[in-house]
Protein backbone atom coordinates (compact mmCIF):
# COMPACT_ATOMS: atom_id res chain seq x y z
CA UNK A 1 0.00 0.00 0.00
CA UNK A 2 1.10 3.46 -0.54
CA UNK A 3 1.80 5.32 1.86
CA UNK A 4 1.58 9.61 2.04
CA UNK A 5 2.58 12.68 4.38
CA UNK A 6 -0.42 14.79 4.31
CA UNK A 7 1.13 18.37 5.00
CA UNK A 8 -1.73 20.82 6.20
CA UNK A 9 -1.39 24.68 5.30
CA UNK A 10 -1.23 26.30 8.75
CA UNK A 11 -4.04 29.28 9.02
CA UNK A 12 -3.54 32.57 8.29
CA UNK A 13 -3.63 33.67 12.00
CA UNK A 14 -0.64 31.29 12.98
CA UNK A 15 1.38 33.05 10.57
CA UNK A 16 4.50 34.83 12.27
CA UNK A 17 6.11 35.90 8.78
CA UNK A 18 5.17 37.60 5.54
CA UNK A 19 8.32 36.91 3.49
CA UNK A 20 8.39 37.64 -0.29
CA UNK A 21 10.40 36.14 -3.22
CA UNK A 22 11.33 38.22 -5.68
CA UNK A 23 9.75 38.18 -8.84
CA UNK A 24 7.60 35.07 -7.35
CA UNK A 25 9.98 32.73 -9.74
CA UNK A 26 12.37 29.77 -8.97
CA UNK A 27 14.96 29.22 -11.43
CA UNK A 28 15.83 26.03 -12.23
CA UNK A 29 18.97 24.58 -13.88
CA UNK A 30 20.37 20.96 -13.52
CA UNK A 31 23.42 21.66 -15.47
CA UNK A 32 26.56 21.62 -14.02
CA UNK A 33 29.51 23.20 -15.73
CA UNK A 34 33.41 23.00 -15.43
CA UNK A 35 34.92 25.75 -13.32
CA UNK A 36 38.83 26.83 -12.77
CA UNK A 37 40.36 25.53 -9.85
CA UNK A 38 41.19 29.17 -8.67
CA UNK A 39 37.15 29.90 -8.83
CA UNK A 40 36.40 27.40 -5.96
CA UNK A 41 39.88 27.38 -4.00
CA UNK A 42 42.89 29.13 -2.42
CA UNK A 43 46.81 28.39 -2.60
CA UNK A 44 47.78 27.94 1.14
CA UNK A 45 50.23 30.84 2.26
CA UNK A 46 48.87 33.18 -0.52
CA UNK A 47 46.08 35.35 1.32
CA UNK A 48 45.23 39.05 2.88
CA UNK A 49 47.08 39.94 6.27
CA UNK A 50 44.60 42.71 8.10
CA UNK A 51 46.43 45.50 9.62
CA UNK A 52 44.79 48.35 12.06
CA UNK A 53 45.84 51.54 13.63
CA UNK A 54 44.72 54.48 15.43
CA UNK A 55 45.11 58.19 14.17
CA UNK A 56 43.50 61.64 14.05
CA UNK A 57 41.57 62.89 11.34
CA UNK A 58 41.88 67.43 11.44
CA UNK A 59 40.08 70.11 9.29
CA UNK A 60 36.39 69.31 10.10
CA UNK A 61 34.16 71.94 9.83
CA UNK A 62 33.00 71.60 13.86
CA UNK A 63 31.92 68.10 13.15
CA UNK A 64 35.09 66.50 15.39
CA UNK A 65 34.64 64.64 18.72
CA UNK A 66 33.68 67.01 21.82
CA UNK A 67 37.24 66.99 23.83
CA UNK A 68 34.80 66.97 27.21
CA UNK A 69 33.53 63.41 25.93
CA UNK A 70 36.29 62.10 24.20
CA UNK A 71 39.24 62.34 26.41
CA UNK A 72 41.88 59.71 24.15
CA UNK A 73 41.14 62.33 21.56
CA UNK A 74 42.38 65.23 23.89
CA UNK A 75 44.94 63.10 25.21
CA UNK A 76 46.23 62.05 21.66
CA UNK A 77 46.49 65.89 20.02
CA UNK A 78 48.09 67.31 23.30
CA UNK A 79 50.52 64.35 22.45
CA UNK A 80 50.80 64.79 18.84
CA UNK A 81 51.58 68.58 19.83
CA UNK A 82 54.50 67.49 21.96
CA UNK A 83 56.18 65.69 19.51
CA UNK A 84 55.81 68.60 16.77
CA UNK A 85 57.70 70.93 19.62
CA UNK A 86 54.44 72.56 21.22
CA UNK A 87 55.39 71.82 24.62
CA UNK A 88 53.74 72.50 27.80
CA UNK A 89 50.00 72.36 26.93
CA UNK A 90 47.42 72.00 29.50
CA UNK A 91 44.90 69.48 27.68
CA UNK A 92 41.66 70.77 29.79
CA UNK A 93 41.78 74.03 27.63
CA UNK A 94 41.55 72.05 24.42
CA UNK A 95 38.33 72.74 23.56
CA UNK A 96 38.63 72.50 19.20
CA UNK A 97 35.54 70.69 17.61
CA UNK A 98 37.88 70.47 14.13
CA UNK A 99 39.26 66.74 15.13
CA UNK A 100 38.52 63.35 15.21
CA UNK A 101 40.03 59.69 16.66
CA UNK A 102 39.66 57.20 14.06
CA UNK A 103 40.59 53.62 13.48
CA UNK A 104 42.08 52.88 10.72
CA UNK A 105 41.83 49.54 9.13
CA UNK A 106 43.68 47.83 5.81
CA UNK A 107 44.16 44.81 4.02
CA UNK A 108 48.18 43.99 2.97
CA UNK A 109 47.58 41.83 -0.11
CA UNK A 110 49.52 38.82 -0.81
CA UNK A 111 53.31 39.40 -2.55
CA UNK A 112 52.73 43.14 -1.52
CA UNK A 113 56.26 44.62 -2.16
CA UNK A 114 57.55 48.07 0.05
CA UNK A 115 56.21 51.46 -1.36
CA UNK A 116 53.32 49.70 -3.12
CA UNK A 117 49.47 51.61 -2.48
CA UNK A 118 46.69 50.02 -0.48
CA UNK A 119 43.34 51.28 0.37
CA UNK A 120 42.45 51.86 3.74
CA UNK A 121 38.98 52.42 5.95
CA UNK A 122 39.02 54.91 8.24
CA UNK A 123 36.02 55.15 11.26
CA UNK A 124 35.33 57.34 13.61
CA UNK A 125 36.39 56.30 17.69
CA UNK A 126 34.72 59.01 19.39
CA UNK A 127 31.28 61.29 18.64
CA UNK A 128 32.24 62.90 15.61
CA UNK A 129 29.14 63.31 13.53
CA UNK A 130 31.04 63.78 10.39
CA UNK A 131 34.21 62.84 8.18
CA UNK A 132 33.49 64.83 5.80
CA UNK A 133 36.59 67.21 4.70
CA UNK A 134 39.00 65.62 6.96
CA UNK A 135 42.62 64.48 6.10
CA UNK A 136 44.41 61.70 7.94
CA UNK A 137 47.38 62.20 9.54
CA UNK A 138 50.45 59.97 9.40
CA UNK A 139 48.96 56.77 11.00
CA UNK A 140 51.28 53.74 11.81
CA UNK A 141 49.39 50.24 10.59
CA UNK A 142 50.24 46.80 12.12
CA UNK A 143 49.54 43.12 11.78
CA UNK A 144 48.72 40.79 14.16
CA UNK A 145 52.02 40.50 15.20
CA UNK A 146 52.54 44.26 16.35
CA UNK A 147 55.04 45.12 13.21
CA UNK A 148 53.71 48.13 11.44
CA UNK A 149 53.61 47.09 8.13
CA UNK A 150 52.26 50.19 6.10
CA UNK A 151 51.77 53.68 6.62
CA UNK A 152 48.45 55.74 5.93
CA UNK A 153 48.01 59.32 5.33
CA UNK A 154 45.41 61.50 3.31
CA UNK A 155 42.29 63.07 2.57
CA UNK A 156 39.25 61.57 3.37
CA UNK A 157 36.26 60.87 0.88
CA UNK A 158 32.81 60.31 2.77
CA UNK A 159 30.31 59.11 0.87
CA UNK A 160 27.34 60.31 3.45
CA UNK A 161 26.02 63.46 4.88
CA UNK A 162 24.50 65.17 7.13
CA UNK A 163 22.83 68.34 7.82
CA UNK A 164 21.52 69.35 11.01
CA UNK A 165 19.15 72.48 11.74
CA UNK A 166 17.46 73.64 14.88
CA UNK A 167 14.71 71.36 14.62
CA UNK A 168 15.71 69.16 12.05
CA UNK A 169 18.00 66.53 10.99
CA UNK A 170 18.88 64.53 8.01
CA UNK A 171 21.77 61.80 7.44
CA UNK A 172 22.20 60.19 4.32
CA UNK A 173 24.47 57.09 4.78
CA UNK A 174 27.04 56.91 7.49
CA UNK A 175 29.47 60.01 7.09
CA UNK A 176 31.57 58.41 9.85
CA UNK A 177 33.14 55.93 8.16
CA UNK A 178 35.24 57.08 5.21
CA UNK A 179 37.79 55.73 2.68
CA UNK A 180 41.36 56.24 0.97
CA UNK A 181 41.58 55.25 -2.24
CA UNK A 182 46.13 54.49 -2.11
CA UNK A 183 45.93 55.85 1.10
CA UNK A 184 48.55 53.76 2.74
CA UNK A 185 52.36 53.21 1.76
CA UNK A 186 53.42 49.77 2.38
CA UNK A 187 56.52 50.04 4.92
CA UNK A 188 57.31 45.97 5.52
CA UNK A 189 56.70 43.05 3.52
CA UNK A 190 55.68 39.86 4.60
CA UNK A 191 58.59 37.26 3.94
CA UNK A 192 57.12 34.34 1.50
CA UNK A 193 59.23 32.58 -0.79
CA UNK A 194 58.16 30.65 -3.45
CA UNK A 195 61.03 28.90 -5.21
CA UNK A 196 61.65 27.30 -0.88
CA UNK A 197 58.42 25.60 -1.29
CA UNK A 198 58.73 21.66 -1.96
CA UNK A 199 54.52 21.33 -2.40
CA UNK A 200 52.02 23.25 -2.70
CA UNK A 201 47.86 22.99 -0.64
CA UNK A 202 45.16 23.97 -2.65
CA UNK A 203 42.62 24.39 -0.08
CA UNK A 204 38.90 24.40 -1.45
CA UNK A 205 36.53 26.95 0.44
CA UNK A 206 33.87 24.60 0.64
CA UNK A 207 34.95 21.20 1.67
CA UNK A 208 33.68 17.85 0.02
CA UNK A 209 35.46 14.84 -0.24
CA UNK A 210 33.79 14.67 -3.72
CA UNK A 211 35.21 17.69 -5.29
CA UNK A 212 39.16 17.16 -3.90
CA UNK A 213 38.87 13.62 -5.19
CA UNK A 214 38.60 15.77 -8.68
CA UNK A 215 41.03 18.06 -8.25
CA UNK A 216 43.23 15.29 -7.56
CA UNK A 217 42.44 13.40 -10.77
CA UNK A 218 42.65 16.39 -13.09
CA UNK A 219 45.99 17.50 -11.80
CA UNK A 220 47.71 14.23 -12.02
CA UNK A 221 46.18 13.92 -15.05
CA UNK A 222 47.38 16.99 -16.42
CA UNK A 223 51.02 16.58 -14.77
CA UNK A 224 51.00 13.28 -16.20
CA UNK A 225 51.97 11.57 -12.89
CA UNK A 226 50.75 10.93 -9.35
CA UNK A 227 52.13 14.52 -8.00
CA UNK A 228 48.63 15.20 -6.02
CA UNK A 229 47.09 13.63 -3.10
CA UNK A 230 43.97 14.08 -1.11
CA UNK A 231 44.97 14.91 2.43
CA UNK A 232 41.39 16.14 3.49
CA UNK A 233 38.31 17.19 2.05
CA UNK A 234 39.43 20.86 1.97
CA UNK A 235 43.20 20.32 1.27
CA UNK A 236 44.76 18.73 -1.72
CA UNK A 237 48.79 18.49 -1.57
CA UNK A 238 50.78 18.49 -5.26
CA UNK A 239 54.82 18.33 -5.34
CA UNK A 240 56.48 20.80 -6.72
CA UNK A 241 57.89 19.17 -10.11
CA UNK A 242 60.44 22.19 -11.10
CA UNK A 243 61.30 24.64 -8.32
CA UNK A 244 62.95 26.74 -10.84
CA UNK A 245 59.90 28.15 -12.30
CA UNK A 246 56.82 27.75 -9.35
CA UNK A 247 54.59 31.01 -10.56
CA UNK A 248 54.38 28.99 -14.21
CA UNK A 249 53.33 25.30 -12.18
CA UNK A 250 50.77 27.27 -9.50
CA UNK A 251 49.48 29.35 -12.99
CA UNK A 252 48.86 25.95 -14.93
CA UNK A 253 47.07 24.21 -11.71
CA UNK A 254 44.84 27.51 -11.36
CA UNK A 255 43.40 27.16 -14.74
CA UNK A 256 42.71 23.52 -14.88
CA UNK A 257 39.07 23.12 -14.74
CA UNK A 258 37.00 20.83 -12.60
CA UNK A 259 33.31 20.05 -11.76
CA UNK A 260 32.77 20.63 -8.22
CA UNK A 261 30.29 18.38 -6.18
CA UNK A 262 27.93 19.87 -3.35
CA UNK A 263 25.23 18.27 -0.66
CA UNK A 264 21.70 18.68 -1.32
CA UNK A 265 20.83 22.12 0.10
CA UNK A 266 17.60 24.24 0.41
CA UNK A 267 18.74 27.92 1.90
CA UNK A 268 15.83 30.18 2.79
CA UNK A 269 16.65 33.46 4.07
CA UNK A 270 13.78 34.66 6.34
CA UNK A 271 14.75 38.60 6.25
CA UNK A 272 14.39 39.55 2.58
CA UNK A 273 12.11 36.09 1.86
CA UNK A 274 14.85 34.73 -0.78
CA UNK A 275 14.31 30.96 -1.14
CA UNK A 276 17.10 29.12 -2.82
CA UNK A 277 17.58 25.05 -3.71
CA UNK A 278 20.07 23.19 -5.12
CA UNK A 279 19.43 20.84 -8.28
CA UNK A 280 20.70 17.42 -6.51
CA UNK A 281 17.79 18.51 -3.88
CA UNK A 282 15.39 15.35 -4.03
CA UNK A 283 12.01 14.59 -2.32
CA UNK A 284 10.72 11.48 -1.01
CA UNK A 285 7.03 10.37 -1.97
CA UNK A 286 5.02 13.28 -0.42
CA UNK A 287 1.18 14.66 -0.84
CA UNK A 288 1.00 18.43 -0.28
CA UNK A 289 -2.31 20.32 0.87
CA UNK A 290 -2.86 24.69 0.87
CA UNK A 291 -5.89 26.07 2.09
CA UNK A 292 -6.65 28.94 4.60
CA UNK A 293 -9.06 30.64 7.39
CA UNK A 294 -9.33 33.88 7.09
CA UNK A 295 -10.88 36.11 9.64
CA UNK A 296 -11.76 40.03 9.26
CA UNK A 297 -13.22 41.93 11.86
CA UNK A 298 -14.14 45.42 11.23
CA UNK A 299 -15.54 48.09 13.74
CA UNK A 300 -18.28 50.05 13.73
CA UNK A 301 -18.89 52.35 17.12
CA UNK A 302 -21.32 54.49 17.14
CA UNK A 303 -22.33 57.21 19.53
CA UNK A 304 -25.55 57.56 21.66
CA UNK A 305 -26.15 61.97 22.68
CA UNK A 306 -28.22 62.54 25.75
CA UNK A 307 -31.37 64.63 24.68
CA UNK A 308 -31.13 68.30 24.76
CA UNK A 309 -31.50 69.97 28.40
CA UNK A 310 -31.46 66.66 29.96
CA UNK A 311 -30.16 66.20 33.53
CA UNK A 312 -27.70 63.03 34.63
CA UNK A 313 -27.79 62.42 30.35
CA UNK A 314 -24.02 60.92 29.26
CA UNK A 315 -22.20 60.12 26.51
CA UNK A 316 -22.19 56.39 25.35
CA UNK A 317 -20.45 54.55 22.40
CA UNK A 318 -22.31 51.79 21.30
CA UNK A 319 -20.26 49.14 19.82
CA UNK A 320 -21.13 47.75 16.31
CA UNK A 321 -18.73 44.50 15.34
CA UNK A 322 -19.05 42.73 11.72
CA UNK A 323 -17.07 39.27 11.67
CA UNK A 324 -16.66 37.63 8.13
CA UNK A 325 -15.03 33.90 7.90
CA UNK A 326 -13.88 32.77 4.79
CA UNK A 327 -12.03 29.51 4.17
CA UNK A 328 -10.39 28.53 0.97
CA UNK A 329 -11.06 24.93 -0.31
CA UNK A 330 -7.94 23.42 0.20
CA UNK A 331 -6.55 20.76 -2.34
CA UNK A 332 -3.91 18.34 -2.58
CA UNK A 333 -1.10 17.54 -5.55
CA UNK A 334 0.61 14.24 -4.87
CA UNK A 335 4.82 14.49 -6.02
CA UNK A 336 6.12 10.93 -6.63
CA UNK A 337 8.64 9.62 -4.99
CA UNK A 338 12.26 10.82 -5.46
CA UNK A 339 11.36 14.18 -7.51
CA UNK A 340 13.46 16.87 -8.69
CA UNK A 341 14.10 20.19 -8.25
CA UNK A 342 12.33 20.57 -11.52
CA UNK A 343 9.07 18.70 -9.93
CA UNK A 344 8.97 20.17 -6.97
CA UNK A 345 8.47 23.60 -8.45
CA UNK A 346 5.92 22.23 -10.82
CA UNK A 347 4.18 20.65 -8.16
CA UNK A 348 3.74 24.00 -5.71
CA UNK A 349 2.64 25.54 -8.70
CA UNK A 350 0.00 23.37 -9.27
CA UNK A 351 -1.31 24.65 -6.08
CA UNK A 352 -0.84 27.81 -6.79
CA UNK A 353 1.60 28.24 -3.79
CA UNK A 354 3.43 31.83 -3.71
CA UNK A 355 6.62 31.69 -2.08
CA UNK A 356 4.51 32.95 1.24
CA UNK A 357 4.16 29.69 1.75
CA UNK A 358 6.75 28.29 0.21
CA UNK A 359 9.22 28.49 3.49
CA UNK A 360 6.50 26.84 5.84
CA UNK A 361 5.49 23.98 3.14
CA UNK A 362 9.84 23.65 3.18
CA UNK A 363 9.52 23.16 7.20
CA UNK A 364 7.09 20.60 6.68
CA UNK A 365 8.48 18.40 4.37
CA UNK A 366 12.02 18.25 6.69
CA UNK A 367 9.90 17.34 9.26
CA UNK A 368 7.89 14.59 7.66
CA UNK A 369 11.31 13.39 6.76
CA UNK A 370 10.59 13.39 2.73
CA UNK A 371 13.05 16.11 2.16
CA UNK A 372 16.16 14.44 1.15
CA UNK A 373 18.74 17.91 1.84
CA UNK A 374 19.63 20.05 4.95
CA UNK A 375 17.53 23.05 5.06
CA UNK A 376 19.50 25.84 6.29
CA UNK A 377 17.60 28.97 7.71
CA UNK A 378 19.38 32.20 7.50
């Protein structure tokens, strides 16, 4: 005998969520194409370093920290003013509005060599209100290690506003977070050496057995010996063949192409109401049912008036409530066993299921246990 989960559209008043798809439309593709190895992986030692500092952005038009509620940014222009040669300044009488504390923030890209440009971030510390106008003094960044390994300096471009009147005010964006554009001079380079390295570890960013096992096979295919090995299902290990050329042997592995492999996954995203599921997403034998209650209540008070010259007469408001139930015939469409992606979007059409309910019919078919993927809520 056959056997069926009967999945039962919760009413309308259990509802905690009106989430929207956009455009109301599921694509669906099944193909999978080849993709370069550097699309879906990393080379192990060849990555970003962050680096952070602290400085003071000058010039503001009275938008700077207030020196009474900031007091590292009074403390840190008395100091700068000491080591310019104005000595012997009492930091209580600072009282300028033209200066902000910022952090400063970078990323040293790999092979970065000294006196090359990088872009830096630079937010506001303290209760500046603007950035706009500012320059950036001479601010020492550092790694994780404490070595400064760049320098930043330079004008400031805010891409907010603000604009503040006695009783009004309007901010567009944050203007207190601004950028540099080459703002930083890189001081220190971070010691890699290539032609030292006896292997290289291509690390995947999404880990599957699957996938590496490819890799594998397409590099020792295309080295024409066994100079790869699995070693996990994120790292794949290949021996250096000629250290006297390693940027040409890391180019040609980067380029190779490969089919990667995935799990089944359904990802819904319960803020903006996106719904997305992969094609190897399958679904056991399931029957599916939509229908509704819905309940409107609408008020109509009216008032009673006393009668002219009366005595002890009140006020009343007479209540007047019209309730209308209407429930939508619900109906079932039965997906066979092991469906596609393909199917399953057929079949919640059929219903004419929006992607309102698409989420909560989701839920329901993980819980019956018919949904063969993991259904990851975001």
């Amino acid at each position: 005998m056959e056997q069926y989960h009967k999945l039962f559209w919760p009413q309308a008043g259990v509802l905690l969520c009106a989430l929207t798809l956009a455009g109301s439309v599921f694509g669906v593709s099944t193909a999978k194409a080849d993709v370069r190895i550097k699309d879906i992986a990393s080379f192990e030692g060849v990555r970003e370093n962050h680096l952070i500092g602290y400085g003071l952005v000058v010039g503001l038009l009275g938008t700077g920290d207030k020196m009474a509620n900031s007091p590292f940014t009074r403390e840190s222009v008395r100091g700068m003013l000491e080591r310019l040669g104005v000595a012997n300044i009492d930091a209580n009488l600072l009282q300028t509005k033209n200066t902000a504390a910022v952090m400063v923030t970078a990323k040293l890209p790999p092979f970065s060599r000294r006196g090359a440009p990088i872009d830096v971030t630079v937010s506001s510390l303290g209760d500046s209100t603007s950035l706009r106008g500012g320059t950036l003094l001479v601010t020492p960044l550092a790694g994780a290690d404490g070595e400064v390994y760049a320098v930043a300096q330079g004008a400031v471009a805010v891409s907010g506003f603000r604009a503040e009147g006695a009783g009004a005010t309007l901010t567009e964006g944050v203007p207190t977070i601004a950028r540099i554009d080459n703002g930083a001079i890189v001081e220190r380079e971070v010691g890699f050496s290539l032609d030292q390295m006896k292997s290289v570890r291509v690390a995947l960013r999404t880990p599957d057995f699957t996938t590496a096992t490819r890799v594998r096979d397409v590099v020792n295919t295309e080295l024409g010996a066994q100079f790869a090995e699995v070693l996990d299902p994120g790292t794949i290990e290949v021996a250096i063949a000629n250290k006297s050329n390693v940027a040409e042997f890391v180019s040609v592995i980067e380029n190779l192409t490969v089919q990667p492999d995935s799990i089944a996954r359904v990802v819904v995203d319960e803020k903006s109401g996106t719904i997305v599921i992969g094609s190897n997403v399958r679904i056991g034998q399931v029957a599916i049912s939509q229908g509704g209650l819905t309940i409107r209540v609408k008020e109509n008070p009216s008032v009673s008036q006393p009668n002219p010259i009366s005595i002890g007469g009140t006020t009343i408001v007479i209540p007047d409530t019209d309730l209308d139930v209407t429930e939508k015939d619900s109906k079932f469409t039965i997906l066979e066993g092991d469906v596609s992606l393909q199917d399953l979007v057929d079949g919640l059409n059929a219903i004419g299921v929006g992607a309102r309910q698409t989420i909560s019919i989701l839920q329901a078919i993980k819980s019956s246990g018919a949904l063969h993927a993991d259904l990851e809520i975001i």
